[in-house]
C-alpha atoms as a PDB file:
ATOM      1  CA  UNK A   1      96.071  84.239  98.136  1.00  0.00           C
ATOM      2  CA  UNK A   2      98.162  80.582  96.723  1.00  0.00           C
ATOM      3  CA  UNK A   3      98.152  78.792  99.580  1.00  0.00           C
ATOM      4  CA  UNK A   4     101.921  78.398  99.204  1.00  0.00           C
ATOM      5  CA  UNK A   5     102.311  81.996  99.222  1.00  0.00           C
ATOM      6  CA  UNK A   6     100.515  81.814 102.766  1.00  0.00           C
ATOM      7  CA  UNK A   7     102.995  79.286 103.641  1.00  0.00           C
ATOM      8  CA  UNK A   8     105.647  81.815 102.413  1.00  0.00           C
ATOM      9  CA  UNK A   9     104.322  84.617 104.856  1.00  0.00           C
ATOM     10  CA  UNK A  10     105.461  82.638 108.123  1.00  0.00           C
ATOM     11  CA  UNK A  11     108.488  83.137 107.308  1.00  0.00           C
ATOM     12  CA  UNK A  12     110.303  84.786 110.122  1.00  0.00           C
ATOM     13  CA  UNK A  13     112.380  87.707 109.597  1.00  0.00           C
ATOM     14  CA  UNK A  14     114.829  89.290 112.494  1.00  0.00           C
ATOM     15  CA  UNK A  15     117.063  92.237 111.999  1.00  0.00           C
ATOM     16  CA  UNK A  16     121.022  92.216 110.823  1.00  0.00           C
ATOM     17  CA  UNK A  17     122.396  90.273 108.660  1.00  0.00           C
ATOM     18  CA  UNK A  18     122.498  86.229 109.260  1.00  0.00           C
ATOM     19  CA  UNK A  19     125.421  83.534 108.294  1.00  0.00           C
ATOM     20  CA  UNK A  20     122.538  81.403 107.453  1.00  0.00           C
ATOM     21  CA  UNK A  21     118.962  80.614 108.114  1.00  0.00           C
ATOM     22  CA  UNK A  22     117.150  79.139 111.436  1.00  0.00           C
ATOM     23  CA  UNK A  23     114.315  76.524 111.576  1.00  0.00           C
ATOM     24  CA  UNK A  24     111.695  78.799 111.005  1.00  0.00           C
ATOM     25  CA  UNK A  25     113.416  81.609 109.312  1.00  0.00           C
ATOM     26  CA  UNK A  26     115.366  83.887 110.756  1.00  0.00           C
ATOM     27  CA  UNK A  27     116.873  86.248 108.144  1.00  0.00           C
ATOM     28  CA  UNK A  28     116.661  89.626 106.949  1.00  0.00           C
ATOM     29  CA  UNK A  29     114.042  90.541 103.845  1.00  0.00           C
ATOM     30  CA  UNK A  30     117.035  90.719 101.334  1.00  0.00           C
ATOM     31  CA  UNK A  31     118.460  87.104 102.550  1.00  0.00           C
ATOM     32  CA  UNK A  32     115.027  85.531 102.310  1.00  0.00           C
ATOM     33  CA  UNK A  33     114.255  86.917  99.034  1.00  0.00           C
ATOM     34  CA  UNK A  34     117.937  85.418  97.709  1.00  0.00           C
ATOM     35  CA  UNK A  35     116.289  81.608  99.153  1.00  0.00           C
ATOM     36  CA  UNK A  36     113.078  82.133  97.397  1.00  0.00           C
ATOM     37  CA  UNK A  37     115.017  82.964  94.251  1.00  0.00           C
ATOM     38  CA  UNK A  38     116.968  79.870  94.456  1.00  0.00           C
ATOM     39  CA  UNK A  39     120.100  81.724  94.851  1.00  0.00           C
ATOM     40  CA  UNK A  40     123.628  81.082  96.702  1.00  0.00           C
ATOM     41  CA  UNK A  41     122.777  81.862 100.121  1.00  0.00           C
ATOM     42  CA  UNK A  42     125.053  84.712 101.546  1.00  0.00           C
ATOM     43  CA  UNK A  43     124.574  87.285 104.708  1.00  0.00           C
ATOM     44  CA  UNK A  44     123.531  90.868 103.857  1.00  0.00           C
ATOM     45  CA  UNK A  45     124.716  93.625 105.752  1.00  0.00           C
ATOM     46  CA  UNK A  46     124.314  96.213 103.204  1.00  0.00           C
ATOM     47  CA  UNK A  47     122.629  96.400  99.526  1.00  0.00           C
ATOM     48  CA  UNK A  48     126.089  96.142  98.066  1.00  0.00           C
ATOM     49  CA  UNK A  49     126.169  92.511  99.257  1.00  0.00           C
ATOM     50  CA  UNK A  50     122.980  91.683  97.168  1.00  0.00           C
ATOM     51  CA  UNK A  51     123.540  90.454  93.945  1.00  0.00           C
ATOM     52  CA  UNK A  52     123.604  92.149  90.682  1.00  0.00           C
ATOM     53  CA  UNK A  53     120.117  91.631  89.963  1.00  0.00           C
ATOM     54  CA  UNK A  54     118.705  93.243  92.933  1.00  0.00           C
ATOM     55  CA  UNK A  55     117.827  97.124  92.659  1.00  0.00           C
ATOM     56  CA  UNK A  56     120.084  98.686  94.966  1.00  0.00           C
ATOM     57  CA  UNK A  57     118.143 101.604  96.210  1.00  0.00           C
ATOM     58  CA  UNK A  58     114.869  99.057  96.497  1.00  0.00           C
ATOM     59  CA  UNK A  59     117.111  96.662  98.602  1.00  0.00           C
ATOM     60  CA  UNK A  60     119.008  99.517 100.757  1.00  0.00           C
ATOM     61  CA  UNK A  61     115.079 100.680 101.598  1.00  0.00           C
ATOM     62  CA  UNK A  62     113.961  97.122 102.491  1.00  0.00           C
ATOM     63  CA  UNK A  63     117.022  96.725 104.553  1.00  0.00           C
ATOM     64  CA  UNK A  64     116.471  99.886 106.153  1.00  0.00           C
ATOM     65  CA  UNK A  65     112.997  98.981 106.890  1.00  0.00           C
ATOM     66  CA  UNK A  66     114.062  95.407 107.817  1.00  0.00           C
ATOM     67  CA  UNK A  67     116.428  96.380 110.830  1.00  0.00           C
ATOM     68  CA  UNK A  68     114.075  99.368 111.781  1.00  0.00           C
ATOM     69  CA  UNK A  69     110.969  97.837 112.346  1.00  0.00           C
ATOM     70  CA  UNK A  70     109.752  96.374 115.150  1.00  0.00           C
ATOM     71  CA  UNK A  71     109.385  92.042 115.374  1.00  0.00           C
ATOM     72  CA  UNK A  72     105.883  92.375 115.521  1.00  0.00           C
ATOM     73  CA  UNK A  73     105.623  94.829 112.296  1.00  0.00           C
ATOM     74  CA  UNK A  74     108.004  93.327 110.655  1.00  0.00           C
ATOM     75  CA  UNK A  75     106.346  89.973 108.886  1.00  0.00           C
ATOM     76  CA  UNK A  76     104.764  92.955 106.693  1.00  0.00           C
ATOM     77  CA  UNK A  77     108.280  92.928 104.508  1.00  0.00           C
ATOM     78  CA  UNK A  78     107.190  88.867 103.288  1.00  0.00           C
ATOM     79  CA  UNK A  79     104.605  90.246 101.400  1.00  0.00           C
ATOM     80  CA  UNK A  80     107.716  91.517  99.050  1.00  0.00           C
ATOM     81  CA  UNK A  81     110.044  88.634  99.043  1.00  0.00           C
ATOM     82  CA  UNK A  82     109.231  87.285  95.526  1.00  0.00           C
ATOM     83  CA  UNK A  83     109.238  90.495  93.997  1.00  0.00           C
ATOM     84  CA  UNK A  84     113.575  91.358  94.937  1.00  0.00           C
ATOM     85  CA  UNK A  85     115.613  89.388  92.500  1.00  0.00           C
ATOM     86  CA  UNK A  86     115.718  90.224  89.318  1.00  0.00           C
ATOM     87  CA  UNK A  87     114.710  93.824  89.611  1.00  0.00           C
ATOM     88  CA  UNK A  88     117.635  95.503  89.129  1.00  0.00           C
ATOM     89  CA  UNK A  89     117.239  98.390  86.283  1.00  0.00           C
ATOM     90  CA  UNK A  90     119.304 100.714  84.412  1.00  0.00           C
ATOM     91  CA  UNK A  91     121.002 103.318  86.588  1.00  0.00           C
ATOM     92  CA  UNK A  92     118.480 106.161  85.165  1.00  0.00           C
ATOM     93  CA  UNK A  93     115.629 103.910  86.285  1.00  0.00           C
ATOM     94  CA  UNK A  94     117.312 103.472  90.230  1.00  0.00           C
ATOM     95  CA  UNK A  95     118.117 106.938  90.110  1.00  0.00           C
ATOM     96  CA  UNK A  96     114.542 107.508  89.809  1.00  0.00           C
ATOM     97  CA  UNK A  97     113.466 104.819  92.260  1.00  0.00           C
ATOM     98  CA  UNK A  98     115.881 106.747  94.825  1.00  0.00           C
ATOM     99  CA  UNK A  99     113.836 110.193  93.969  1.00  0.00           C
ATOM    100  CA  UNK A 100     110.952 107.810  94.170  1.00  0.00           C
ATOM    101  CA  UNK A 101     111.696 106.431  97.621  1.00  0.00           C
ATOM    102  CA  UNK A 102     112.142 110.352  98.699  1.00  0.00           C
ATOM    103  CA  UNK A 103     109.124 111.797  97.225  1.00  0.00           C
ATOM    104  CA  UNK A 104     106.748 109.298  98.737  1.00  0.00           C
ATOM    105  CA  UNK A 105     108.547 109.357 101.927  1.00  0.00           C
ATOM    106  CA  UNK A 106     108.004 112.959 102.193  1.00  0.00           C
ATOM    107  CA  UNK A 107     104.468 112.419 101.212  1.00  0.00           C
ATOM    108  CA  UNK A 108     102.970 109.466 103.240  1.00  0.00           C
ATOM    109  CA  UNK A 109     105.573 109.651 106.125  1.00  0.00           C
ATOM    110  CA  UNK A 110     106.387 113.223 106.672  1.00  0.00           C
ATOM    111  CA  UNK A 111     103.029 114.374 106.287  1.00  0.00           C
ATOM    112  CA  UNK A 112     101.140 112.326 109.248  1.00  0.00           C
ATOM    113  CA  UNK A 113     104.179 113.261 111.411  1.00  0.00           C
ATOM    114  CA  UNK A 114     103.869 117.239 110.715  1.00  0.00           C
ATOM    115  CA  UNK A 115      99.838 116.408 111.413  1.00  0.00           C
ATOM    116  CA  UNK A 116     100.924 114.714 114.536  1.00  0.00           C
ATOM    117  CA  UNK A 117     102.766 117.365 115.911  1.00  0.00           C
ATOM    118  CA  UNK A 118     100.092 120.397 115.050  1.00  0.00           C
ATOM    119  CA  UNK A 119     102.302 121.288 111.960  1.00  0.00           C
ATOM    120  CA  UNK A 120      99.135 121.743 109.958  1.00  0.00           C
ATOM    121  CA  UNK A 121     100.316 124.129 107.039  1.00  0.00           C
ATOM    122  CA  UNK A 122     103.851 121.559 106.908  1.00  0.00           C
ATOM    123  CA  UNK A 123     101.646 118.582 106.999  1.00  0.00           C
ATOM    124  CA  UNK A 124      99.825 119.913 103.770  1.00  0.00           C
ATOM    125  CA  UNK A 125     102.554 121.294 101.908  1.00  0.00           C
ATOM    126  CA  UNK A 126     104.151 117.820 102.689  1.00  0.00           C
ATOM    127  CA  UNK A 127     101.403 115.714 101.381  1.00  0.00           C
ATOM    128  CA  UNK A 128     100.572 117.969  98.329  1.00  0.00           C
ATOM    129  CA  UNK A 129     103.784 118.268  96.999  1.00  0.00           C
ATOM    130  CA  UNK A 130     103.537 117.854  93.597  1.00  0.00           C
ATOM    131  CA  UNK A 131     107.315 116.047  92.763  1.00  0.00           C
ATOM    132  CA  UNK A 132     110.282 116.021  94.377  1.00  0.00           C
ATOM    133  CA  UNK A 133     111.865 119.516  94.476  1.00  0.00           C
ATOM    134  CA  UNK A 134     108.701 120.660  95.971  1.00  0.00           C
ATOM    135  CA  UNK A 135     108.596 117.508  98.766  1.00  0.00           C
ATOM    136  CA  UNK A 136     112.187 118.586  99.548  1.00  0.00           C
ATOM    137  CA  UNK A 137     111.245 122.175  99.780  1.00  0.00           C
ATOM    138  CA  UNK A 138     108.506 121.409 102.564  1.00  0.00           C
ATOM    139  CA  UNK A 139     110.809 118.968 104.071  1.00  0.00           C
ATOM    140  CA  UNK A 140     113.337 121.764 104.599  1.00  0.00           C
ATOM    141  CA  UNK A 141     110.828 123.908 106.025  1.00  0.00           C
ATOM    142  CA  UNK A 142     109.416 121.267 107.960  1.00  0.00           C
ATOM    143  CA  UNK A 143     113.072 120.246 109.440  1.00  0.00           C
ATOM    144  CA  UNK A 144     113.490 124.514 110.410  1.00  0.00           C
ATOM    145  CA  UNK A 145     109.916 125.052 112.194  1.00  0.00           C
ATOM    146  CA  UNK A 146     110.116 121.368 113.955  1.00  0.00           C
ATOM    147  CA  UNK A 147     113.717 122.262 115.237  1.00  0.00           C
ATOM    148  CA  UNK A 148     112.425 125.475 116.761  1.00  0.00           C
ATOM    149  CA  UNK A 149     109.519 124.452 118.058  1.00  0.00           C
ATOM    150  CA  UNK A 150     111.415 121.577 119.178  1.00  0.00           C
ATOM    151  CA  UNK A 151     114.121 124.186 121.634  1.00  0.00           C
ATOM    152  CA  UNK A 152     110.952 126.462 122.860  1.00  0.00           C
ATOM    153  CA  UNK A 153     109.106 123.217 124.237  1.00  0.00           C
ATOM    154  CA  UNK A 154     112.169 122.426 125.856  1.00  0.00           C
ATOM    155  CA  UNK A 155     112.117 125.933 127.288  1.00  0.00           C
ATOM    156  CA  UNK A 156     108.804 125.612 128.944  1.00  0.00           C
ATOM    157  CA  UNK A 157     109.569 121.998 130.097  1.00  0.00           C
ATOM    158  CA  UNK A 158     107.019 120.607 127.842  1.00  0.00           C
ATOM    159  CA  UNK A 159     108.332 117.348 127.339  1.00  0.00           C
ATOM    160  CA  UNK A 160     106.601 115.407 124.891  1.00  0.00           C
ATOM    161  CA  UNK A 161     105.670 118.134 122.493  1.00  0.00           C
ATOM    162  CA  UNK A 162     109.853 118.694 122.415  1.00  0.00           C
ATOM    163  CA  UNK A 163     110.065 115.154 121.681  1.00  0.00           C
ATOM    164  CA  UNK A 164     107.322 115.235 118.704  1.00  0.00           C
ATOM    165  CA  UNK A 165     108.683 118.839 117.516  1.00  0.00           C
ATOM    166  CA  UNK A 166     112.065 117.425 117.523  1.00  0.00           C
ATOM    167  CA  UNK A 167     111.600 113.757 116.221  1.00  0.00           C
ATOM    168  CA  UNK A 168     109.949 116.062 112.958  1.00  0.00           C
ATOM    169  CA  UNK A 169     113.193 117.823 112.943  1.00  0.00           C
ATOM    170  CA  UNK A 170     115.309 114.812 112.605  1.00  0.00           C
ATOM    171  CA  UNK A 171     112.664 112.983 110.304  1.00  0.00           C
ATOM    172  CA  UNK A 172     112.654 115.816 107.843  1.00  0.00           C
ATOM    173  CA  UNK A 173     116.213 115.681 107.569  1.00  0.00           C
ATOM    174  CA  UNK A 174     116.589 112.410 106.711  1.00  0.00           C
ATOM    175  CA  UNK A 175     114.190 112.819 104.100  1.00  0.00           C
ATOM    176  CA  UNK A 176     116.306 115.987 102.333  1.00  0.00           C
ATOM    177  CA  UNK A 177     119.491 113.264 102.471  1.00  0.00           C
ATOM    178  CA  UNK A 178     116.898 110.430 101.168  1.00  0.00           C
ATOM    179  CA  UNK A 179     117.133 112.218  97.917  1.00  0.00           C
ATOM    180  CA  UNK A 180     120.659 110.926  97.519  1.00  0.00           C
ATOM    181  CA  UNK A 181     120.683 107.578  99.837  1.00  0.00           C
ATOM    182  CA  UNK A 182     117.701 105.679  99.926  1.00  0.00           C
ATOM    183  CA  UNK A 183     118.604 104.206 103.128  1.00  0.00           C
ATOM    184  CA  UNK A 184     117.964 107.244 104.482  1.00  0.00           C
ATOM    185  CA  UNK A 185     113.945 106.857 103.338  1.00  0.00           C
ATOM    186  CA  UNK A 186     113.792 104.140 105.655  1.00  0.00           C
ATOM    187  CA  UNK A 187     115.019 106.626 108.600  1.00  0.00           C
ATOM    188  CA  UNK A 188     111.959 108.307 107.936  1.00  0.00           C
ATOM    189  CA  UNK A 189     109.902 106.030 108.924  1.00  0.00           C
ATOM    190  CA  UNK A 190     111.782 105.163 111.857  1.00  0.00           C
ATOM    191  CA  UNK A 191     111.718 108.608 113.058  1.00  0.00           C
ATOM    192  CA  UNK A 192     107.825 108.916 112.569  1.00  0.00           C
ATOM    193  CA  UNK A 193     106.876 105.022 113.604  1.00  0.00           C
ATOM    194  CA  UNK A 194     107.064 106.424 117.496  1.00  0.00           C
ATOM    195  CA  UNK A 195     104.228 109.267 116.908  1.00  0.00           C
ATOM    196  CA  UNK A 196     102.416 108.088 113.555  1.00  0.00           C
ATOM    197  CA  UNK A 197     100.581 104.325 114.614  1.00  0.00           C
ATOM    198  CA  UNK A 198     100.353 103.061 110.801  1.00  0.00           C
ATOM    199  CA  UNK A 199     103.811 104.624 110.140  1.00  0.00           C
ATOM    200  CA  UNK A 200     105.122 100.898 108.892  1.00  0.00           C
ATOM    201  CA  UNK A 201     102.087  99.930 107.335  1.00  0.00           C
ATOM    202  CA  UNK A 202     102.999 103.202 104.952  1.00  0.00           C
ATOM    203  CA  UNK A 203     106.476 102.608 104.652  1.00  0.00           C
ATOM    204  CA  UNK A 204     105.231  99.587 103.229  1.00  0.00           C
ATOM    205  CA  UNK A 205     102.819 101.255 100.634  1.00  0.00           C
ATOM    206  CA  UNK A 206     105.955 103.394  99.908  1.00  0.00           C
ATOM    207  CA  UNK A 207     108.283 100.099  98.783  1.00  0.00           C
ATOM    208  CA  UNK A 208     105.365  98.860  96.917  1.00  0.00           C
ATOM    209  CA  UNK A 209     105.291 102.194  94.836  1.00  0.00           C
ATOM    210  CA  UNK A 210     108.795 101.869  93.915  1.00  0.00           C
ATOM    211  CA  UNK A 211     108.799  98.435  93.325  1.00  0.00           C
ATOM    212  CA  UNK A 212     106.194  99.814  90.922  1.00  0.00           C
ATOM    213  CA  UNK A 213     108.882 101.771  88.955  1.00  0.00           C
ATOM    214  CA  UNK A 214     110.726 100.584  85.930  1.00  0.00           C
ATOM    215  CA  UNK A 215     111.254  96.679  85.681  1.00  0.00           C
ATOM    216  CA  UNK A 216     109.609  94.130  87.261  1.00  0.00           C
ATOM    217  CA  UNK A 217     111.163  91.480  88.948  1.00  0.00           C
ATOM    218  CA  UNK A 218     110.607  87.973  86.819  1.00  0.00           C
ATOM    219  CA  UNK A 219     107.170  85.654  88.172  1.00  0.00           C
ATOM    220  CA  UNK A 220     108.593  83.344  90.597  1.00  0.00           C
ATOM    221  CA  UNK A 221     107.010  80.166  91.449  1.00  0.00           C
ATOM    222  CA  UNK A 222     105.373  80.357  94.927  1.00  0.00           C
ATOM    223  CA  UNK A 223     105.379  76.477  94.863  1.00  0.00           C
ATOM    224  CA  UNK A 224     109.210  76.573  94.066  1.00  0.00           C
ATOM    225  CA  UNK A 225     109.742  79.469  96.737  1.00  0.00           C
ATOM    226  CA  UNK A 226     107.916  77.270  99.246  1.00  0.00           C
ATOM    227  CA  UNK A 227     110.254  74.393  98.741  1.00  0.00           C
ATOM    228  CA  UNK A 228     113.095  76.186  98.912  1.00  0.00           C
ATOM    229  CA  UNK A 229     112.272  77.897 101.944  1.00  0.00           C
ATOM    230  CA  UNK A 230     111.523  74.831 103.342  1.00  0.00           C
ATOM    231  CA  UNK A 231     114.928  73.262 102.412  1.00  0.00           C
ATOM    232  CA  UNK A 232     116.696  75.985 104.158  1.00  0.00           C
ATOM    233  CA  UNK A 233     114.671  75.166 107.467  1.00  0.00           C
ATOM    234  CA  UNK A 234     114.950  71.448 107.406  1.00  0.00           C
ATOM    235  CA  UNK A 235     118.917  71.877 106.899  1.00  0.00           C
ATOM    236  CA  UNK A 236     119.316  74.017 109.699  1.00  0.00           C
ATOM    237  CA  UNK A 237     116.920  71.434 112.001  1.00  0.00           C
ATOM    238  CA  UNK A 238     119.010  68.478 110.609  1.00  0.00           C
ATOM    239  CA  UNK A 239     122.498  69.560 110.926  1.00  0.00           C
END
């Protein structure tokens, strides 16, 4: 790894949006990624305040993400910071990044969470679906069986298997509205992060697949990134 791309990584990211950086970060992924660019500085509070050349669906997810995951998960987001601005494709391309987001979410997310709760058929037809109708299919089903499952635990007073069956339930259905609103892929993961350990550490893999999708955002500089960064820290400390 450059060693200024090391640097890069400490970086500290918080959730909600920020009127400007702290000493030793303190932004969301979307606000870091418009210092590293060597962009106007500017809070985020939703993809629409990213600039043009940000993909909207990639930067609602890594908001999503951002303000969902935990501090001590959430340094995982720097490994994406250079790879925001200038990604922005033609609306065909981040309608299929939003399908993309979906699919995936419904594949690596839903999946372990069915397993989780001993939804072994839902957990395969979850993981094996083959594109997107198909993942929201098995998402439907999955968001039916978890809901009842989820009221006859409750029933018998069995506590934490309600809260499993039921956290499926809600997780599922954010992944039939993901379809349309990609923020909603990040609700996936924070619906299974409680019951799945390496539920971030997926979400992750998920962003990196989309990122994957149509065009790439322009090489920038991790030397230049660095010193940017920097800047922003040492005029915060100095002011």
């Amino acid at each position: 790894m450059h060693a200024d791309f090391q640097r890069i990584l400490t970086w500290r990211l918080l959730a909600g949006s920020h009127p400007f950086p702290g000493p030793d970060g303190g932004t969301c992924i979307n606000e870091a990624a418009l210092v590293a660019a060597g962009l106007p500085y500017e809070a985020i509070r939703s993809s629409a305040d990213c600039p043009p050349c940000f993909s909207r669906p990639i930067a609602a997810y890594a908001l999503g993400l951002n303000d969902a995951m935990p501090d001590a998960a959430r340094p995982q987001l720097m490994a994406f910071v250079l790879r925001l601005s200038g990604s922005a494709d033609r609306p065909e391309v981040e309608a299929a990044r939003t399908r993309c987001l979906a699919l995936e979410s419904v594949r690596q997310i839903l999946a372990p969470l069915c397993a989780a709760a001993g939804m072994a058929g839902h957990a395969q037809a979850c993981a094996g679906a083959s594109d997107l109708s198909s993942a929201l299919a098995a998402a439907k089903a999955a968001a039916w069986r978890g809901g009842a499952l989820a009221q006859a635990a409750s029933r018998a007073r069995r506590w934490r298997a309600g809260a499993l069956t039921a956290a499926v339930a809600r997780t599922a259905t954010a992944a039939l509205r993901a379809a349309e609103d990609a923020r909603c892929a990040a609700e996936v993961a924070e619906g299974a992060a409680p019951f799945v350990p390496d539920t971030w550490a997926r979400a992750c893999a998920v962003l990196d697949r989309t990122l994957g999708v149509g065009r790439q955002a322009p090489e920038i500089d991790p030397v230049g990134a660095r010193v940017r960064l920097d800047a922003a820290r040492a005029a915060v400390a100095t002011a």
